[in-house]
C-alpha atoms as a PDB file:
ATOM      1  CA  UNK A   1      25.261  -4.064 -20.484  1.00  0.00           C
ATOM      2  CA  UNK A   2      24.854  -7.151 -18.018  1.00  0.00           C
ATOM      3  CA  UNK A   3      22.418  -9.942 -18.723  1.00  0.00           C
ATOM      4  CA  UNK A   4      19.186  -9.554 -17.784  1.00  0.00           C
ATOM      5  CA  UNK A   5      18.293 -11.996 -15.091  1.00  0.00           C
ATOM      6  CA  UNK A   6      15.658 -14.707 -15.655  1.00  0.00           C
ATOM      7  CA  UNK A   7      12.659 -14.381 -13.126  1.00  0.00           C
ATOM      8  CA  UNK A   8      12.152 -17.504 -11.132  1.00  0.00           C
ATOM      9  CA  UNK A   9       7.950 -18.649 -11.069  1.00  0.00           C
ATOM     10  CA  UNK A  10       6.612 -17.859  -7.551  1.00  0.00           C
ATOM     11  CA  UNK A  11       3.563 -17.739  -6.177  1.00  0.00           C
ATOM     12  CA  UNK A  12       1.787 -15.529  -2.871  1.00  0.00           C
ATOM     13  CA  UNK A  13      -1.502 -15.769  -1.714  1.00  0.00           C
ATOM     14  CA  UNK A  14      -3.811 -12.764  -0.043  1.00  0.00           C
ATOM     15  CA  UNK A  15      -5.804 -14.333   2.510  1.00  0.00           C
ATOM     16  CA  UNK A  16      -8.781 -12.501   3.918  1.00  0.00           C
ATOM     17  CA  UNK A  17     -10.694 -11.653   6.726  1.00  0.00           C
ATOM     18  CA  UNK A  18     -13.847 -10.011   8.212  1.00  0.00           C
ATOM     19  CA  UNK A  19     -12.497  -6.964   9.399  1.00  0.00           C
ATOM     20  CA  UNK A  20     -12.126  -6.459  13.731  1.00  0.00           C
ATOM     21  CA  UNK A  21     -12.955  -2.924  13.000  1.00  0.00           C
ATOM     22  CA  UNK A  22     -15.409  -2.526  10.203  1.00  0.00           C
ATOM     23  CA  UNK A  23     -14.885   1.908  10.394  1.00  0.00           C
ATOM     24  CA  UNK A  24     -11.338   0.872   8.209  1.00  0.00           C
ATOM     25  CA  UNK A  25     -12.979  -1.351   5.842  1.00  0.00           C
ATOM     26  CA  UNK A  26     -15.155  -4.552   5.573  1.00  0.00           C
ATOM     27  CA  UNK A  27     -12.242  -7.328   5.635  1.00  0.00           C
ATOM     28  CA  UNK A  28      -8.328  -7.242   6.492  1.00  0.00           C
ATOM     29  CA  UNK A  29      -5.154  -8.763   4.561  1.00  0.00           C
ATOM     30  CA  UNK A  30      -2.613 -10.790   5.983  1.00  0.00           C
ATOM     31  CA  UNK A  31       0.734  -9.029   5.479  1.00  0.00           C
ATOM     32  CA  UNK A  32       3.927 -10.500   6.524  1.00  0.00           C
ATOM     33  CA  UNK A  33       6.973  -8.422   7.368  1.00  0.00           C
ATOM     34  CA  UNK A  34      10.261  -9.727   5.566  1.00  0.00           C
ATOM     35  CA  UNK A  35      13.483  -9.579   7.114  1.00  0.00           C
ATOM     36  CA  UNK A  36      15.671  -6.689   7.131  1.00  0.00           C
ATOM     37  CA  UNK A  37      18.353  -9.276   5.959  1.00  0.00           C
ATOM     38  CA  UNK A  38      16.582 -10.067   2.765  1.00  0.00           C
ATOM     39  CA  UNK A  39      18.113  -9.851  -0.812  1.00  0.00           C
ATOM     40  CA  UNK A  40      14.783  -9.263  -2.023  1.00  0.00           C
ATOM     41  CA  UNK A  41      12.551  -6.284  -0.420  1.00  0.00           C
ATOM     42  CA  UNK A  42      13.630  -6.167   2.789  1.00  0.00           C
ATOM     43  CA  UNK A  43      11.676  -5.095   5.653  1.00  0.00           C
ATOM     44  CA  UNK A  44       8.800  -4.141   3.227  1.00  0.00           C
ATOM     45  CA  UNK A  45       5.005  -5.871   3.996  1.00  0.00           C
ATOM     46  CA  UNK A  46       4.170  -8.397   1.624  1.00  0.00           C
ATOM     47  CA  UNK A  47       1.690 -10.880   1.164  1.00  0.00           C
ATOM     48  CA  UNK A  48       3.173 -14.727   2.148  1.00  0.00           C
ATOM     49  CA  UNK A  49       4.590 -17.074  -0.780  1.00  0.00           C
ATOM     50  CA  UNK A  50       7.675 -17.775  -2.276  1.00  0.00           C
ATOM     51  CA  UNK A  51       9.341 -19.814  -5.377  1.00  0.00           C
ATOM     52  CA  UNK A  52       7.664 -22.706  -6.747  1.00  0.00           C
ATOM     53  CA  UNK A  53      10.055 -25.528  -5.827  1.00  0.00           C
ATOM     54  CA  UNK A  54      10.362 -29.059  -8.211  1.00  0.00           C
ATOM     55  CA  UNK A  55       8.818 -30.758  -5.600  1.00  0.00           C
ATOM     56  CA  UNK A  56       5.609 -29.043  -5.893  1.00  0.00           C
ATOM     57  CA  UNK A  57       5.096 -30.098  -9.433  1.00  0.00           C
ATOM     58  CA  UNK A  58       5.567 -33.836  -8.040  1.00  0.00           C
ATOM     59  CA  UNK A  59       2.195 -35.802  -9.535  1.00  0.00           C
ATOM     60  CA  UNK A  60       1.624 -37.439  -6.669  1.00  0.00           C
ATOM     61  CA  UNK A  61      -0.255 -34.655  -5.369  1.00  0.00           C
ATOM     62  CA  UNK A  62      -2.934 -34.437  -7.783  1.00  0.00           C
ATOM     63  CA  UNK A  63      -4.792 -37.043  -5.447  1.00  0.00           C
ATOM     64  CA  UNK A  64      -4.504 -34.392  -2.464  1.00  0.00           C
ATOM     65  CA  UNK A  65      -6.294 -31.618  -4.454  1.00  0.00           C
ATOM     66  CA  UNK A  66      -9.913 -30.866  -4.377  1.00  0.00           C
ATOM     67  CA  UNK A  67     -10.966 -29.284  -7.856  1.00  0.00           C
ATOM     68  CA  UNK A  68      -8.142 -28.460  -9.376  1.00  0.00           C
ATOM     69  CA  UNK A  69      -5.577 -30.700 -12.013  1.00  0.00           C
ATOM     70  CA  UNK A  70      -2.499 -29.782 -14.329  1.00  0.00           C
ATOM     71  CA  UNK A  71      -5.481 -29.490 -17.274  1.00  0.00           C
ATOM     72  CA  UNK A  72      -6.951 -27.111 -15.399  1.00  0.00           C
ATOM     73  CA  UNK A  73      -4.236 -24.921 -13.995  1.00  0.00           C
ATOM     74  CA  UNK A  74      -2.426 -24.718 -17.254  1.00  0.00           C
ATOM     75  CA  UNK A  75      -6.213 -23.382 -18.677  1.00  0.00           C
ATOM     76  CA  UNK A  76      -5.528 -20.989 -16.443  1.00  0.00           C
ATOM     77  CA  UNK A  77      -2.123 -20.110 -16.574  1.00  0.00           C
ATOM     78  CA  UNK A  78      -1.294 -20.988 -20.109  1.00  0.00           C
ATOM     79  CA  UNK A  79       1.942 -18.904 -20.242  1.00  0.00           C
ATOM     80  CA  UNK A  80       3.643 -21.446 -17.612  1.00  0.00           C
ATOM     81  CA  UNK A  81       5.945 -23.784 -19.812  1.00  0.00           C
ATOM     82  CA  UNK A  82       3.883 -27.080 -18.515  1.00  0.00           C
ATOM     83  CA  UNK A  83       0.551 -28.109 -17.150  1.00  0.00           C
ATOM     84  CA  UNK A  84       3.072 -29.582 -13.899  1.00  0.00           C
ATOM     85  CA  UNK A  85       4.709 -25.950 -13.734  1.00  0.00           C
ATOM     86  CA  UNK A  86       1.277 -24.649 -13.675  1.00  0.00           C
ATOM     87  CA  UNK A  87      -0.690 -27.079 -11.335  1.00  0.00           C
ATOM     88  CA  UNK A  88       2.943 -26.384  -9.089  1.00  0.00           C
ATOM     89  CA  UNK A  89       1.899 -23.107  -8.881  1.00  0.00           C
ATOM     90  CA  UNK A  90      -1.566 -23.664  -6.924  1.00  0.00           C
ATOM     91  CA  UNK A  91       0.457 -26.404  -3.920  1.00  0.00           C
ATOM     92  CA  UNK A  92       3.419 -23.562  -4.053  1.00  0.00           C
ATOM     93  CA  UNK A  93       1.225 -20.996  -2.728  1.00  0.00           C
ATOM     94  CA  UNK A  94      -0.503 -23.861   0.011  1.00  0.00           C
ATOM     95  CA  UNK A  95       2.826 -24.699   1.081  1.00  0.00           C
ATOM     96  CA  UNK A  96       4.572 -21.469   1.546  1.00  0.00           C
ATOM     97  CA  UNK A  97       1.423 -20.173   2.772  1.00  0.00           C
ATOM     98  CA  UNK A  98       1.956 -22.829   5.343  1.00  0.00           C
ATOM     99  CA  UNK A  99       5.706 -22.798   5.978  1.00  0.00           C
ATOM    100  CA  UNK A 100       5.342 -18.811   6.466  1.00  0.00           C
ATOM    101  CA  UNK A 101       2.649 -18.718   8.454  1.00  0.00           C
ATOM    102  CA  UNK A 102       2.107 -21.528   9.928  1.00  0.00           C
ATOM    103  CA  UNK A 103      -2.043 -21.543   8.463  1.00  0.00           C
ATOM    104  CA  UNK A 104      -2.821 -24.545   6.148  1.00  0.00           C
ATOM    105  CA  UNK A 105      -5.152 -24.669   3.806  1.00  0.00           C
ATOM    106  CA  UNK A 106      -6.671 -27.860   3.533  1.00  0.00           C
ATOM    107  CA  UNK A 107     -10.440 -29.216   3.547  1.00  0.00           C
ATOM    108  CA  UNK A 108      -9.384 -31.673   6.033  1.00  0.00           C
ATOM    109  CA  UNK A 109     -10.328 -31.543   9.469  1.00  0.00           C
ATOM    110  CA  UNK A 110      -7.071 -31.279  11.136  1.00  0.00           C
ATOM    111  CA  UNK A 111      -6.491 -30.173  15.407  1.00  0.00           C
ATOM    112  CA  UNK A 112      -4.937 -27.210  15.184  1.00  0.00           C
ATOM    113  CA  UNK A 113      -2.772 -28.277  17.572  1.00  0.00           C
ATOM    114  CA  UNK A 114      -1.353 -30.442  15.698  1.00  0.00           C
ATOM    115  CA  UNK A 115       0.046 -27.438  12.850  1.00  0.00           C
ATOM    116  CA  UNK A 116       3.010 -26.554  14.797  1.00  0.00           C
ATOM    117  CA  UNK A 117       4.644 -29.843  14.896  1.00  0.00           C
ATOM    118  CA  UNK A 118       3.825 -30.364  11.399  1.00  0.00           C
ATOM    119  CA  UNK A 119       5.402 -27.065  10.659  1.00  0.00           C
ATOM    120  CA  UNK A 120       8.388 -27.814  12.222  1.00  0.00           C
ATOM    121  CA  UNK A 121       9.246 -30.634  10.157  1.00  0.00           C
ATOM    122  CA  UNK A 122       8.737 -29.236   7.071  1.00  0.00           C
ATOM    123  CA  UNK A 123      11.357 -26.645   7.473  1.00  0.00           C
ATOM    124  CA  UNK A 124      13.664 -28.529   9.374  1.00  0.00           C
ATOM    125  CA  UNK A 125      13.376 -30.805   6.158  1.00  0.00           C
ATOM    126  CA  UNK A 126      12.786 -33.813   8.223  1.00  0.00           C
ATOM    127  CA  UNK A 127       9.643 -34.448   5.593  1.00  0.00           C
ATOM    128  CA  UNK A 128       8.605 -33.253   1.763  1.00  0.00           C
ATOM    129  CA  UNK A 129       5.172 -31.448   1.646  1.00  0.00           C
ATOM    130  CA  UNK A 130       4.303 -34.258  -0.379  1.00  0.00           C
ATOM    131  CA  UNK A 131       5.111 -36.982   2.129  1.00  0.00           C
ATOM    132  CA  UNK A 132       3.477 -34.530   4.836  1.00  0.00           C
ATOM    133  CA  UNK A 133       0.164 -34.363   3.186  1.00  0.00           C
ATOM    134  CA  UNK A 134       0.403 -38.413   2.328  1.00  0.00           C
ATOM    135  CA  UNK A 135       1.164 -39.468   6.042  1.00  0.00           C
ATOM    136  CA  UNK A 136      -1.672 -36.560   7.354  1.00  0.00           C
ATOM    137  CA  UNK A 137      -4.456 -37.706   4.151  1.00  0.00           C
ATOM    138  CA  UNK A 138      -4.741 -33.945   3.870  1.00  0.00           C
ATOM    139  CA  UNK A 139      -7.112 -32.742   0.917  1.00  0.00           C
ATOM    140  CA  UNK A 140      -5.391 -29.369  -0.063  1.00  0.00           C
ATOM    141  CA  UNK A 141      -8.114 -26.521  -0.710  1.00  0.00           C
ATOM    142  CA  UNK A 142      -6.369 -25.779  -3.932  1.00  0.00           C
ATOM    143  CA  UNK A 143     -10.080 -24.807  -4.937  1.00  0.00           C
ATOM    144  CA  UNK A 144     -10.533 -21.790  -2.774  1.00  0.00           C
ATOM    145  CA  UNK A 145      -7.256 -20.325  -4.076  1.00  0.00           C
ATOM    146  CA  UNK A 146      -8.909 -17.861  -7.109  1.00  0.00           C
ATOM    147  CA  UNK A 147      -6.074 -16.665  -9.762  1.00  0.00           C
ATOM    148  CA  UNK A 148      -5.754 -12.481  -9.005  1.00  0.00           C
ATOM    149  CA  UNK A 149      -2.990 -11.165 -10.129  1.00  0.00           C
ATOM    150  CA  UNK A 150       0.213 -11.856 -12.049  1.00  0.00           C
ATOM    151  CA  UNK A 151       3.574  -9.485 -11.398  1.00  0.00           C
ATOM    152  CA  UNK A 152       6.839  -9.616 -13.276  1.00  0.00           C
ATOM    153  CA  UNK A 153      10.049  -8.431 -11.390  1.00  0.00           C
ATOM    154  CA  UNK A 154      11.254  -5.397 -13.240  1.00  0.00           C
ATOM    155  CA  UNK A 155      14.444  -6.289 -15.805  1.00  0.00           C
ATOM    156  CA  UNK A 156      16.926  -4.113 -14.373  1.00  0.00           C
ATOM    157  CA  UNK A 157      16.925  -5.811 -10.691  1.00  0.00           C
ATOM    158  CA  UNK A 158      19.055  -8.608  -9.995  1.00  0.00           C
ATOM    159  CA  UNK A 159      16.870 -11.129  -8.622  1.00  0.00           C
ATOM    160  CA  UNK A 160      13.283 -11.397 -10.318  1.00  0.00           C
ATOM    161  CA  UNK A 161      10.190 -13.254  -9.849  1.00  0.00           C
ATOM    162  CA  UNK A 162       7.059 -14.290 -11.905  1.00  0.00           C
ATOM    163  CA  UNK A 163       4.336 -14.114  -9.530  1.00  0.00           C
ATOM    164  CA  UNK A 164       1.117 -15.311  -9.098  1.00  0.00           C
ATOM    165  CA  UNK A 165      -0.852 -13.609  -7.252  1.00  0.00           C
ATOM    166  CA  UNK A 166      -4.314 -15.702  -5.541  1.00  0.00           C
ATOM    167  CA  UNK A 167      -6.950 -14.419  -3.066  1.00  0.00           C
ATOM    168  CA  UNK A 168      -8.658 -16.825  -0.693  1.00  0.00           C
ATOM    169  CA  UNK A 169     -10.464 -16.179   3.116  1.00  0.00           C
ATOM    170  CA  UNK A 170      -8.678 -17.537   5.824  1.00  0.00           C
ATOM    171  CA  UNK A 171      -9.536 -20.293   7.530  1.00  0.00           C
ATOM    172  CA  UNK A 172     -11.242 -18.834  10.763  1.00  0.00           C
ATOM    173  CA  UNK A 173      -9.974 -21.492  13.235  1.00  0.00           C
ATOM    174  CA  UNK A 174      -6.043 -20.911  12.399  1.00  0.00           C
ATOM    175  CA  UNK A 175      -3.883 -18.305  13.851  1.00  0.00           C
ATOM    176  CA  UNK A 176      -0.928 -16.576  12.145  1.00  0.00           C
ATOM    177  CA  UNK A 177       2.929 -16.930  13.232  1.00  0.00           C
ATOM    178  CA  UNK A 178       5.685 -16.071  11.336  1.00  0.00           C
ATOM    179  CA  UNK A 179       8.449 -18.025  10.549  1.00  0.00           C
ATOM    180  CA  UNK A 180      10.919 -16.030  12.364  1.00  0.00           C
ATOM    181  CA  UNK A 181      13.419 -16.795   9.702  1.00  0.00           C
ATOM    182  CA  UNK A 182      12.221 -15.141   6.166  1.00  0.00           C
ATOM    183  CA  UNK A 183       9.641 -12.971   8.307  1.00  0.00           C
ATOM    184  CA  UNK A 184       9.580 -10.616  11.745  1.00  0.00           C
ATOM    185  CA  UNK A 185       6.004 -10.084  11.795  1.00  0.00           C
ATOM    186  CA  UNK A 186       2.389 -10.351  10.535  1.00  0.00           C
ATOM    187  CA  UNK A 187      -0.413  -7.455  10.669  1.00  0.00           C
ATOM    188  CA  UNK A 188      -4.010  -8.336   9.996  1.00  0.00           C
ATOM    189  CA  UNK A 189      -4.570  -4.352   8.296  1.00  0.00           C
ATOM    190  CA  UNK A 190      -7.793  -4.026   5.756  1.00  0.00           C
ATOM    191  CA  UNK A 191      -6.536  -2.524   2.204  1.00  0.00           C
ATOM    192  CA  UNK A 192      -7.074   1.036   2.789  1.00  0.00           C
ATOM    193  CA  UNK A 193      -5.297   0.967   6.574  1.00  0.00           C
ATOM    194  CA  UNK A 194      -2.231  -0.017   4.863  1.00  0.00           C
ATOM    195  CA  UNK A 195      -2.176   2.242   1.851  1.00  0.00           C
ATOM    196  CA  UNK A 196      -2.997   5.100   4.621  1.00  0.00           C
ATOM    197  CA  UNK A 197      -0.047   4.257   6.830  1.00  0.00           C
ATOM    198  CA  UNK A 198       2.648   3.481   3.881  1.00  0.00           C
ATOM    199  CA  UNK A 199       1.654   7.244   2.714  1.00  0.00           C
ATOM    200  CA  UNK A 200       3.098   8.447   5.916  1.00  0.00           C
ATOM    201  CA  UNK A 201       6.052   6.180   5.847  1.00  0.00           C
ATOM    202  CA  UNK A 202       4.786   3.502   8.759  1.00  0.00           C
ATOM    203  CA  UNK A 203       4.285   0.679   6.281  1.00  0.00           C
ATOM    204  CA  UNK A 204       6.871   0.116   3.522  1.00  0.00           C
ATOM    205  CA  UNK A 205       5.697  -1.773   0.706  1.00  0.00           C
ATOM    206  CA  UNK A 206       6.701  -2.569  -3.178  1.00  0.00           C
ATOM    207  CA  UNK A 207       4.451  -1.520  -6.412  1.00  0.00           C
ATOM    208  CA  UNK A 208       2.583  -5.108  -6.562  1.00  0.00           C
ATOM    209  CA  UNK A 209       1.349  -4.814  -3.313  1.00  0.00           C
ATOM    210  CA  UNK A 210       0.250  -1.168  -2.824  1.00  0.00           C
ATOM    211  CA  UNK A 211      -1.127  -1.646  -6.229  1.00  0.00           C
ATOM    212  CA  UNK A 212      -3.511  -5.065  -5.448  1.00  0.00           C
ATOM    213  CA  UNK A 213      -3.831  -3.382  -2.090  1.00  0.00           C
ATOM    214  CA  UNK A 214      -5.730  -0.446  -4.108  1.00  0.00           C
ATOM    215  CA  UNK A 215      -7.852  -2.416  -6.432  1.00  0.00           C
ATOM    216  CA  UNK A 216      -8.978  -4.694  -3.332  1.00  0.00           C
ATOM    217  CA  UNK A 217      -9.917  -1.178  -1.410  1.00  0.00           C
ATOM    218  CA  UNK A 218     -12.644  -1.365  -3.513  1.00  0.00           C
ATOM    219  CA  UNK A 219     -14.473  -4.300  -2.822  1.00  0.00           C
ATOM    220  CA  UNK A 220     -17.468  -4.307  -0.396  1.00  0.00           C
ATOM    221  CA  UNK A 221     -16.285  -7.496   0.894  1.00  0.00           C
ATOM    222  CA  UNK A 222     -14.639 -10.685   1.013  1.00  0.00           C
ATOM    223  CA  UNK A 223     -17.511 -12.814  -1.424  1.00  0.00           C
ATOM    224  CA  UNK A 224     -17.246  -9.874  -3.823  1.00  0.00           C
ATOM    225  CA  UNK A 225     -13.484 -10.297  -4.046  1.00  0.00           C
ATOM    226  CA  UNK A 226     -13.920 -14.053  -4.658  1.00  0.00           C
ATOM    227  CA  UNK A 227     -16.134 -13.697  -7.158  1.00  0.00           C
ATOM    228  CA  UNK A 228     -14.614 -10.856  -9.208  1.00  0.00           C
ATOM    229  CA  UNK A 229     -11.553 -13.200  -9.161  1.00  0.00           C
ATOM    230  CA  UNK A 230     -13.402 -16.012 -10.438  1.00  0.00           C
ATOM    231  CA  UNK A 231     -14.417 -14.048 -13.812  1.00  0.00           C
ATOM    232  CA  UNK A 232     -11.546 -11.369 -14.339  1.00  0.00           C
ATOM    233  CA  UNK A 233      -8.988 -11.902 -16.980  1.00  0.00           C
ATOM    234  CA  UNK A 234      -5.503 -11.449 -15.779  1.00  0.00           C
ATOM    235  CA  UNK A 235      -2.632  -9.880 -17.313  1.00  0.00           C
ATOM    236  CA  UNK A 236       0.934 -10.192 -16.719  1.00  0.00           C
ATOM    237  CA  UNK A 237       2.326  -7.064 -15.703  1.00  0.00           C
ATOM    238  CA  UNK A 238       6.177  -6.174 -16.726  1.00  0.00           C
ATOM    239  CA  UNK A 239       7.069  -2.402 -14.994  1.00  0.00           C
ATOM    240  CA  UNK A 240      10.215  -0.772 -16.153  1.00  0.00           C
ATOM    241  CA  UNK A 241      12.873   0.683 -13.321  1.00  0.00           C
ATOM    242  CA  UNK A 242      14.443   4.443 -14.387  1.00  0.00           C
ATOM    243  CA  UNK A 243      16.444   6.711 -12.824  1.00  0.00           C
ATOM    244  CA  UNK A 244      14.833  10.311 -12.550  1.00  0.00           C
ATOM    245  CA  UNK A 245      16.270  13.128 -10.445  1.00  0.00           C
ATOM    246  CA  UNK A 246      18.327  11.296  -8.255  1.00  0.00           C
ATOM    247  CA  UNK A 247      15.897   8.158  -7.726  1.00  0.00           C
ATOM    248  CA  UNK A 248      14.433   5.280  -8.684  1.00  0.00           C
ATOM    249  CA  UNK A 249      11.152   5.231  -9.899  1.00  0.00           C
ATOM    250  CA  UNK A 250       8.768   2.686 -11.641  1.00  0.00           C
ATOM    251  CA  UNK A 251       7.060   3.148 -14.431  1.00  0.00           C
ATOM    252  CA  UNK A 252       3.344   0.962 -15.100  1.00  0.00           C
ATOM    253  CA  UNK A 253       2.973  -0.406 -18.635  1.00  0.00           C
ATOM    254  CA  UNK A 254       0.296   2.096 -19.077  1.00  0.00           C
ATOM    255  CA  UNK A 255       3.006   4.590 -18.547  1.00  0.00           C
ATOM    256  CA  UNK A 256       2.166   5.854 -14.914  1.00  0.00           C
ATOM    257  CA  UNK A 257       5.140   6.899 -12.595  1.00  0.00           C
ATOM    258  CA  UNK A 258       5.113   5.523  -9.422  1.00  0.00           C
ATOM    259  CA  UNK A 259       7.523   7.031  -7.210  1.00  0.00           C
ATOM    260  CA  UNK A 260       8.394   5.454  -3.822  1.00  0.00           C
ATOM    261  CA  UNK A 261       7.541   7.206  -0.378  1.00  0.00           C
ATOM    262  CA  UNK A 262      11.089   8.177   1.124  1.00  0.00           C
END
């Protein structure tokens, strides 16, 4: 039997919006469309993040935050190994948010303008995120990021991720553009949009998604999101993969088959 691959700690983030067209729902999602050239879910929709790199457990940043700390983040995540792991978690899903998309969450008043450029230099690796937010004196809204979720990769796939899942609204002045390298698009869809179009096979998606996707179809809006995040508890949840009739299907620790639209 081969070894059973570690999952790596990552973290996504759901941002929100007021919804253009309220008939679908009272807010949208911001999905991002991975690449069909992706080792892990290609083309599917997914919300933006990505590993947790060393760098984002550097201490430096802990002067860059606005209420958040390693005590704190390891209060909340107390299954991460350290309160740095932890507290990396929170600037992981700022900076991929950011490197993804291109939308920065910061409490700083920045010219939007100004994103792009420092976009570009953060994946072209001329700077750290660190030594971004040092030279910019950004104060990262690591606040407004609310804990939501927590997936585990499934055991029998090859490459797995620990994910944390957190829910913040958008900031309303920014504008979404994807990476072009890890992503090929963005849709701003409310919750119940998507789920109707992956039914008919127009939006391909993985269990974690269609699954937060559902339980955020049933908030009335974005402040009721925010503050049912604020007081929920949150599990980690570890699905098993099977093979049944000729497919693969994924089974919820509660023992509900999920079986993916063809």
């Amino acid at each position: 039997m081969p070894a059973v691959a570690t999952p790596k700690e990552a973290a996504t983030v759901i941002l929100l919006r007021n919804a253009a067209d309220e008939r679908r729902g009272p807010f949208e999602v911001l999905m991002v469309h991975r690449h069909p050239d992706s080792i892990f879910v290609p083309e599917c929709y997914v919300f933006p993040g990505g590993c947790i790199d060393e760098g984002d457990c550097e201490p430096g940043f802990a002067s860059y935050c606005r209420g958040r700390n390693e005590d704190a983040a390891f209060q909340l995540l107390g299954d991460m190994p350290t309160p740095a792991l932890a507290f990396g978690a929170w600037i992981a899903a700022v900076r991929e948010t950011f490197e993804e998309t291109g939308i920065l969450l910061t409490h700083s008043p920045l010219a939007v303008e100004k994103l792009p450029l420092l976009r570009q230099r953060l994946l072209g690796r001329e700077k750290t995120f660190l030594e971004l937010v040092r030279e910019e004196n950004l104060l990262l809204a690591v606040d407004r990021l609310e804990y939501f979720a927590h997936w585990i990769t499934p055991e029998l796939l090859p490459y797995r991720y620990d994910v944390r899942f957190f829910v913040t609204e958008a900031p309303g002045n920014q504008t979404a553009c994807p990476d072009g390298i890890e992503l090929t698009g963005h849709a701003w869809v409310t919750p119940r949009h998507a789920l109707e179009q992956y039914a008919v096979n127009k939006f391909p998606m993985v269990l974690p998604t269609i699954m937060t996707l559902r339980e955020l179809a049933g908030y009335p809006s974005i402040a009721a999101v925010i503050a049912a995040a604020t007081a929920k508890n949150v599990p980690p949840i570890l699905t098993k993969v099977i093979e049944r009739d000729d497919r693969l299907v994924e089974i919820m620790p509660d023992g509900t088959i999920f079986s993916p639209v063809r």
